[in-house]
Structures are given as C-alpha cells and as structure tokens.
C-alpha atoms as a PDB file:
ATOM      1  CA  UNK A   1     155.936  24.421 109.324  1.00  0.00           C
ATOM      2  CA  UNK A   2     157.303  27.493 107.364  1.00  0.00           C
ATOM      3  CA  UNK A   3     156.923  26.596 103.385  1.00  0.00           C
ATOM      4  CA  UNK A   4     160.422  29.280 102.878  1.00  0.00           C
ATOM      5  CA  UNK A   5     162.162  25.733 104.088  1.00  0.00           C
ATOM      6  CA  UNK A   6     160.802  23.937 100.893  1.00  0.00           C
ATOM      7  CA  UNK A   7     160.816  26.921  98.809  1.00  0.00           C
ATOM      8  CA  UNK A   8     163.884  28.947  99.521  1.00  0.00           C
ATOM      9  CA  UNK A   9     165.737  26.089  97.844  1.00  0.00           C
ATOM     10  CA  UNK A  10     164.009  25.946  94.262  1.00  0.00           C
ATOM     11  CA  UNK A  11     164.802  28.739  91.996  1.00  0.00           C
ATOM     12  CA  UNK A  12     161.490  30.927  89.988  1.00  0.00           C
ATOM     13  CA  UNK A  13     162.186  29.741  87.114  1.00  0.00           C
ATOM     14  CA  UNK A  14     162.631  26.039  88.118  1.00  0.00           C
ATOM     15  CA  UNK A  15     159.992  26.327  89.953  1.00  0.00           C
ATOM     16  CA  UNK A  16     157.693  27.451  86.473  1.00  0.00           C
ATOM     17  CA  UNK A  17     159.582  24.595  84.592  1.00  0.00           C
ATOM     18  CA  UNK A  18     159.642  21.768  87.136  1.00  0.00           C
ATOM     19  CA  UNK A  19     155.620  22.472  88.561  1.00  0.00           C
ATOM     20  CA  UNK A  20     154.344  24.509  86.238  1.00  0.00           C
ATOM     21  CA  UNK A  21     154.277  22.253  83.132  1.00  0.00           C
ATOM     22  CA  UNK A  22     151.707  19.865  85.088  1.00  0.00           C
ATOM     23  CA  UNK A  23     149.292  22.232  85.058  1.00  0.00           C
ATOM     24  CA  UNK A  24     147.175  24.240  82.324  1.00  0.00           C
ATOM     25  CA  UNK A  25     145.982  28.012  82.321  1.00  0.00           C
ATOM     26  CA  UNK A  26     142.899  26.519  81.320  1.00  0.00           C
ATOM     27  CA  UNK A  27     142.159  24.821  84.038  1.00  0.00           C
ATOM     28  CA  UNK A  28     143.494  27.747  86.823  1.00  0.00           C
ATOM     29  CA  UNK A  29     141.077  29.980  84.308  1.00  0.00           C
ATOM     30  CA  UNK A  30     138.059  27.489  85.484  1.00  0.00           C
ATOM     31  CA  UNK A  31     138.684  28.404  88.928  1.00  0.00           C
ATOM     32  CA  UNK A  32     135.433  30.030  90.307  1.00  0.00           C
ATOM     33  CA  UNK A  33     137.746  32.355  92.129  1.00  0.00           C
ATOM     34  CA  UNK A  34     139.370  32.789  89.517  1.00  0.00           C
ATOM     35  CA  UNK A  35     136.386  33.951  87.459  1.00  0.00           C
ATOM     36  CA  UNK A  36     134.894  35.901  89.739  1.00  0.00           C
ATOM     37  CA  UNK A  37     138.050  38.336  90.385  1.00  0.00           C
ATOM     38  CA  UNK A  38     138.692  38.702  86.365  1.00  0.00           C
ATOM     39  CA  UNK A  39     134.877  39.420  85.784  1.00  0.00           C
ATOM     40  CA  UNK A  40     135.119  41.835  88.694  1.00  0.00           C
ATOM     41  CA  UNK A  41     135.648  45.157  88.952  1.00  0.00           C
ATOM     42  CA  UNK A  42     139.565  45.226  90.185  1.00  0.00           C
ATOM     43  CA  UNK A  43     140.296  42.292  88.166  1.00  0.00           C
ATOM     44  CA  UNK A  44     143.059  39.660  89.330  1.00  0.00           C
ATOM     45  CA  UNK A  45     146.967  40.182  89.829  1.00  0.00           C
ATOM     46  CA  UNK A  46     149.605  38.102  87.866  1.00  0.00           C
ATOM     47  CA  UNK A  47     150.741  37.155  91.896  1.00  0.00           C
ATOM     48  CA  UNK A  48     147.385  36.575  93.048  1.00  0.00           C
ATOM     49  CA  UNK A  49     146.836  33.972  89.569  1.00  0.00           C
ATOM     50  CA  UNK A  50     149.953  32.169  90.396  1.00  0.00           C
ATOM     51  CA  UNK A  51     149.849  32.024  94.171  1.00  0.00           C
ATOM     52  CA  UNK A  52     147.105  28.813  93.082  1.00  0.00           C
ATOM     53  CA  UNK A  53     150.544  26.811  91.765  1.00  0.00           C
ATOM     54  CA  UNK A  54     152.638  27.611  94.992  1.00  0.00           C
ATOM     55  CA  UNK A  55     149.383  26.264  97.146  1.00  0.00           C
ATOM     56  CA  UNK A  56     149.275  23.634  95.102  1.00  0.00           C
ATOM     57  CA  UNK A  57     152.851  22.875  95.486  1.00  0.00           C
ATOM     58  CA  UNK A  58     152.659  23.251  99.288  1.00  0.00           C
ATOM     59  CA  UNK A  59     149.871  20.799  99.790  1.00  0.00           C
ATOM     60  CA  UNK A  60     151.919  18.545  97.407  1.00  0.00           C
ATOM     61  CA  UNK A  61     155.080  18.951  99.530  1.00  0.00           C
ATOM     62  CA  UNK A  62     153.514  18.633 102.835  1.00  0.00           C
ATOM     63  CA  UNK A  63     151.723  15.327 101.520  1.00  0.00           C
ATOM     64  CA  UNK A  64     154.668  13.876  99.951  1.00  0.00           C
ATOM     65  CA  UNK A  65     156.839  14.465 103.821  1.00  0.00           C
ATOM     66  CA  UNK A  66     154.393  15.141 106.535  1.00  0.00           C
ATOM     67  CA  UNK A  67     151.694  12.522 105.261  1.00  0.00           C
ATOM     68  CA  UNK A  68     149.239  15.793 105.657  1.00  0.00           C
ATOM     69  CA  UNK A  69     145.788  14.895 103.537  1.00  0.00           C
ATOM     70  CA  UNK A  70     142.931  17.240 103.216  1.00  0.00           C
END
C-alpha cells in the first residue's frame, strides 16, 4: 500500500484541523525521540516533529480498512 492514496485526498490544513486537534504538543514533546533530537546537538525539524501525526494517521487508516494491528 502507498499512503499518497489516503493522503493525496485530504488537504494540510484539514489534515491539522481534522487529526491534529486529537493530539497535544505535550504529549509528542514526551516522545523519547523526541527529546533526545531537541536536547541534541542538530536539534529536530518542524517536518521531522510532525511526521509523528502522519504515522499516526497511517497506522490509524490502515487499521480502520486493512484490519492491520501492531
């Protein structure tokens, strides 16, 4: 599966209205990995911080119409 079928369909900022609201900075801020690259030298990217939402949104998808579970 290619997740550009699922996404290519939802706009940016629908996608940051519709997916984003169910989840808090706070709690992508917690993320070890998350720590670890802002306490590091190079820091973390605004595209590397959000790419956690679009996995999260993938696993969601392929759950909700392939029956995929981790």
């Amino acid at each position: 599966v290619n997740n550009y079928d699922w996404f290519k369909e939802i706009s940016f900022i629908d996608f940051l209205r519709d997916t984003g609201k169910h989840i808090t900075v706070n709690y992508m801020m917690a993320k070890d990995s998350v720590k670890k690259r802002i306490e590091g030298e190079t820091g973390i990217s605004y595209t590397e911080f959000a790419y956690q939402l679009m996995q999260g949104y993938d696993f969601y998808w392929l759950y909700q119409h392939k029956n995929c579970k981790l």
